[in-house]
Protein backbone atom coordinates (compact mmCIF):
# COMPACT_ATOMS: atom_id res chain seq x y z
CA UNK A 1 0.00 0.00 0.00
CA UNK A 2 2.84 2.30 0.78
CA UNK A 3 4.31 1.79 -2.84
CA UNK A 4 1.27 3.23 -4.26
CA UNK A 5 0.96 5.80 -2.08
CA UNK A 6 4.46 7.05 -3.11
CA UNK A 7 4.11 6.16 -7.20
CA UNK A 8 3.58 9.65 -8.90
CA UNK A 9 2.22 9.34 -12.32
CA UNK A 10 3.27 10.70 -15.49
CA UNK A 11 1.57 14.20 -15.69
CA UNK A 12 0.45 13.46 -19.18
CA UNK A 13 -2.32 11.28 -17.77
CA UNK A 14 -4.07 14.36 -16.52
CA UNK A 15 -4.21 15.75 -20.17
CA UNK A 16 -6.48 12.13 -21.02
CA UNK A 17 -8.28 12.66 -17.39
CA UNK A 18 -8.97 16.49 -17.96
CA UNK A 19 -10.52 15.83 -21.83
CA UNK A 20 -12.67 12.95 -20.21
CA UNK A 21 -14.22 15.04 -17.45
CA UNK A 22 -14.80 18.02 -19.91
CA UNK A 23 -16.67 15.94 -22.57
CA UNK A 24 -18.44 14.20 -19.38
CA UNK A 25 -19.71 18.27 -18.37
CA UNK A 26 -20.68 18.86 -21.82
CA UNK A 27 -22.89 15.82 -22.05
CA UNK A 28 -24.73 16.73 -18.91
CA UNK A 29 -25.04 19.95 -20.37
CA UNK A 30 -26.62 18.74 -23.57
CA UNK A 31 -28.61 16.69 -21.28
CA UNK A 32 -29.97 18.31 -18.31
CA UNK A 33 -33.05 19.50 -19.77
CA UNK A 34 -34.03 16.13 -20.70
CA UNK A 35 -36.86 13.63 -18.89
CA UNK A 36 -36.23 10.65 -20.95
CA UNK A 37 -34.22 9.07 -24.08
CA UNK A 38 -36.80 9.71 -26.87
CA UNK A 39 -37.68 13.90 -26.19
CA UNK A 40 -33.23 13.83 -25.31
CA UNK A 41 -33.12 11.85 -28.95
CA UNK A 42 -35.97 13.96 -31.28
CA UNK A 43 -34.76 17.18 -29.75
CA UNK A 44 -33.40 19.92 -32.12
CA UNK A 45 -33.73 17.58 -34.60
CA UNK A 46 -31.07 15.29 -32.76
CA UNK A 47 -28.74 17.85 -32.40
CA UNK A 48 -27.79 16.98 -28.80
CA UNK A 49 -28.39 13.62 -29.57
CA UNK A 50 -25.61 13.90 -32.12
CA UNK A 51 -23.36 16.05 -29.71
CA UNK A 52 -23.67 13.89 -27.21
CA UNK A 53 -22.89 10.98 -29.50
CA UNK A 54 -19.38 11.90 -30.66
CA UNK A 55 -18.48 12.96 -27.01
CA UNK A 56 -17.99 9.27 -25.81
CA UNK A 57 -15.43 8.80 -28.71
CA UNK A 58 -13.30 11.25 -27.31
CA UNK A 59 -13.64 9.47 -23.90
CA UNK A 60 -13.01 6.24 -25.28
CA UNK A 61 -9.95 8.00 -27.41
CA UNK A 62 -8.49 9.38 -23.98
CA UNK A 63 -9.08 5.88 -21.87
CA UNK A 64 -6.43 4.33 -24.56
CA UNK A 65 -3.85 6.39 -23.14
CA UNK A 66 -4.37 6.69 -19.41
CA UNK A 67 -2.13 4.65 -17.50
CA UNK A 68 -3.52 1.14 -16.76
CA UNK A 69 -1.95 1.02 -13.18
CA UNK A 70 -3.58 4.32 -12.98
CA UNK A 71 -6.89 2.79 -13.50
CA UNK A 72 -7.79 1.04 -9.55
CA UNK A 73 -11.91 1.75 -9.59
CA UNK A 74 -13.93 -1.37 -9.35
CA UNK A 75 -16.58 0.22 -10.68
CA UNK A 76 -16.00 0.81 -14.25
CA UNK A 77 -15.07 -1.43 -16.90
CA UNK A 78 -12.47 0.27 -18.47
CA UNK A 79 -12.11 -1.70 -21.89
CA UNK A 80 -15.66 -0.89 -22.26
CA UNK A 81 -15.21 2.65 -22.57
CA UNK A 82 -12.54 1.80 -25.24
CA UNK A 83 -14.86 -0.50 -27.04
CA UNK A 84 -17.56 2.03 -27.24
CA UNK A 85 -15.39 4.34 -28.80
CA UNK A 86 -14.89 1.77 -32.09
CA UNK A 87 -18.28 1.26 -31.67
CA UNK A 88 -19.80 4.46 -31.80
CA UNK A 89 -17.12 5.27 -34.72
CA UNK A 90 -17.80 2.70 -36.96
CA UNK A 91 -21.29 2.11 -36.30
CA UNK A 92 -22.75 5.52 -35.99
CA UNK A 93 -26.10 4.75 -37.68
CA UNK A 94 -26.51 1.89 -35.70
CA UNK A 95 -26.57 3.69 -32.07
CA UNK A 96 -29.55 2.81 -29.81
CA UNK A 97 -30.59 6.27 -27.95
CA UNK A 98 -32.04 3.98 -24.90
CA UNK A 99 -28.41 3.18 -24.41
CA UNK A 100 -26.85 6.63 -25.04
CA UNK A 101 -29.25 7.66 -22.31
CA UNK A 102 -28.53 4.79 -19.79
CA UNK A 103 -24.85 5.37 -20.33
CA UNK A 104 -25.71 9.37 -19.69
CA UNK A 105 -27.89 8.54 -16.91
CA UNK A 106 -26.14 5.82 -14.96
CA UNK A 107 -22.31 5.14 -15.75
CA UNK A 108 -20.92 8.69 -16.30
CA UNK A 109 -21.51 9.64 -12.75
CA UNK A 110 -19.62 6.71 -11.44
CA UNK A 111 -16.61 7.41 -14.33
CA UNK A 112 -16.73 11.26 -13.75
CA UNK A 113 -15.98 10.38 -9.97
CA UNK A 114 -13.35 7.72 -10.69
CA UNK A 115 -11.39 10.38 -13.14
CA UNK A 116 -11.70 13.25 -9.94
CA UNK A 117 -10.13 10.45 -7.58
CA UNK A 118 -7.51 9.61 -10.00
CA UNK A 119 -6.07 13.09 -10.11
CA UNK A 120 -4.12 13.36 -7.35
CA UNK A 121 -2.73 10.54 -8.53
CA UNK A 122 -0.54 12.45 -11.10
CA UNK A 123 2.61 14.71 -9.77
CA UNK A 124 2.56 18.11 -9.94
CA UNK A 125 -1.15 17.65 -10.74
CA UNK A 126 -2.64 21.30 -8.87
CA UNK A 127 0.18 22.61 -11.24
CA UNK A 128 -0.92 21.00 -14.30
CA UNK A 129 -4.63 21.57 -13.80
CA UNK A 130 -4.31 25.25 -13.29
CA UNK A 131 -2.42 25.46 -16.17
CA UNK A 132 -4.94 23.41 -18.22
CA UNK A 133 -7.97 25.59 -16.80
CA UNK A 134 -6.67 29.00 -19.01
CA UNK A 135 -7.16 26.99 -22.00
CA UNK A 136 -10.51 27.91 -23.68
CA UNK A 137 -11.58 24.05 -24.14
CA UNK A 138 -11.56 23.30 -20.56
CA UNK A 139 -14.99 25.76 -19.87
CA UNK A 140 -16.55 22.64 -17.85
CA UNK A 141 -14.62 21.91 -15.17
CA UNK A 142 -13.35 24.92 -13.21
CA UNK A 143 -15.30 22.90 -10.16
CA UNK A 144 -11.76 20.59 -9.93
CA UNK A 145 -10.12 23.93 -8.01
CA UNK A 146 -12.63 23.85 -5.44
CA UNK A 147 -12.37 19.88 -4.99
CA UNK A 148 -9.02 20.24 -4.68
CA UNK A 149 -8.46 23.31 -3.11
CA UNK A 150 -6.66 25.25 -5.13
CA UNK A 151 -6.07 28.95 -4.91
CA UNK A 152 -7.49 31.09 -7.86
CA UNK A 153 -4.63 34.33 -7.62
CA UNK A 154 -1.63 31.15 -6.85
């Protein structure tokens, strides 16, 4: 236990952890005005559905390249996240919006929170993070420098 507890990973981890919880905001953005799978799939004429779509392929893109020993939660299945990826790329007229919405509803809290605990994980990550938070495409996730207590002016 005391191994791990001393094992810093590679700060290029947080790059794949950062791009997983932003597309995870941005689909509960496209989401959160949403009951159920069929007014979430016939809105805007699927234009969320769509956005919301291609967002898991950038998850499953990022999961590739996260460190495996980095990857300790019980809870998800990472290879699946991987395979979802191919799927949703190759298959893209084939995608059931029952399971879009299932995946929305039920397994992207429990990933969101395994990403958060895997931070601190990854040296220098308060560093890293700030640094990562000027850029324009990380809008969604400003909430990591209150869960890790991070100074704004530092």
């Amino acid at each position: 236990m005391l191994l791990k507890i001393l094992y810093m990973f590679d700060p290029k981890n947080l790059t794949y952890i950062l791009t997983m919880l932003e597309a995870i905001e941005k689909i509960m953005l496209y989401t959160e005005e949403f009951n159920d799978e069929e007014s979430f799939y016939f809105a805007n004429k699927q234009l969320n559905f769509n956005a919301v779509v291609n967002l898991p392929i950038v998850c499953g893109e990022e999961n590739k390249k996260i460190d495996k020993r980095l990857k300790t939660s019980k809870e998800i299945n990472w290879q699946n996240i991987s395979a979802m990826r191919d799927k949703i790329s190759h298959n893209y007229r084939g995608i059931d919006e029952s399971i879009v919405w299932d995946i929305v509803q039920n397994y992207l809290p429990k990933l969101k929170k395994a990403l958060i605990e895997m931070v601190p994980k990854v040296e220098n990550y308060q560093l890293y993070i700030k640094e990562a938070l000027k850029s324009d495409y990380y809008q969604e996730i400003d909430y990591l420098k209150t869960i890790f207590k991070m100074d704004k002016d530092k």
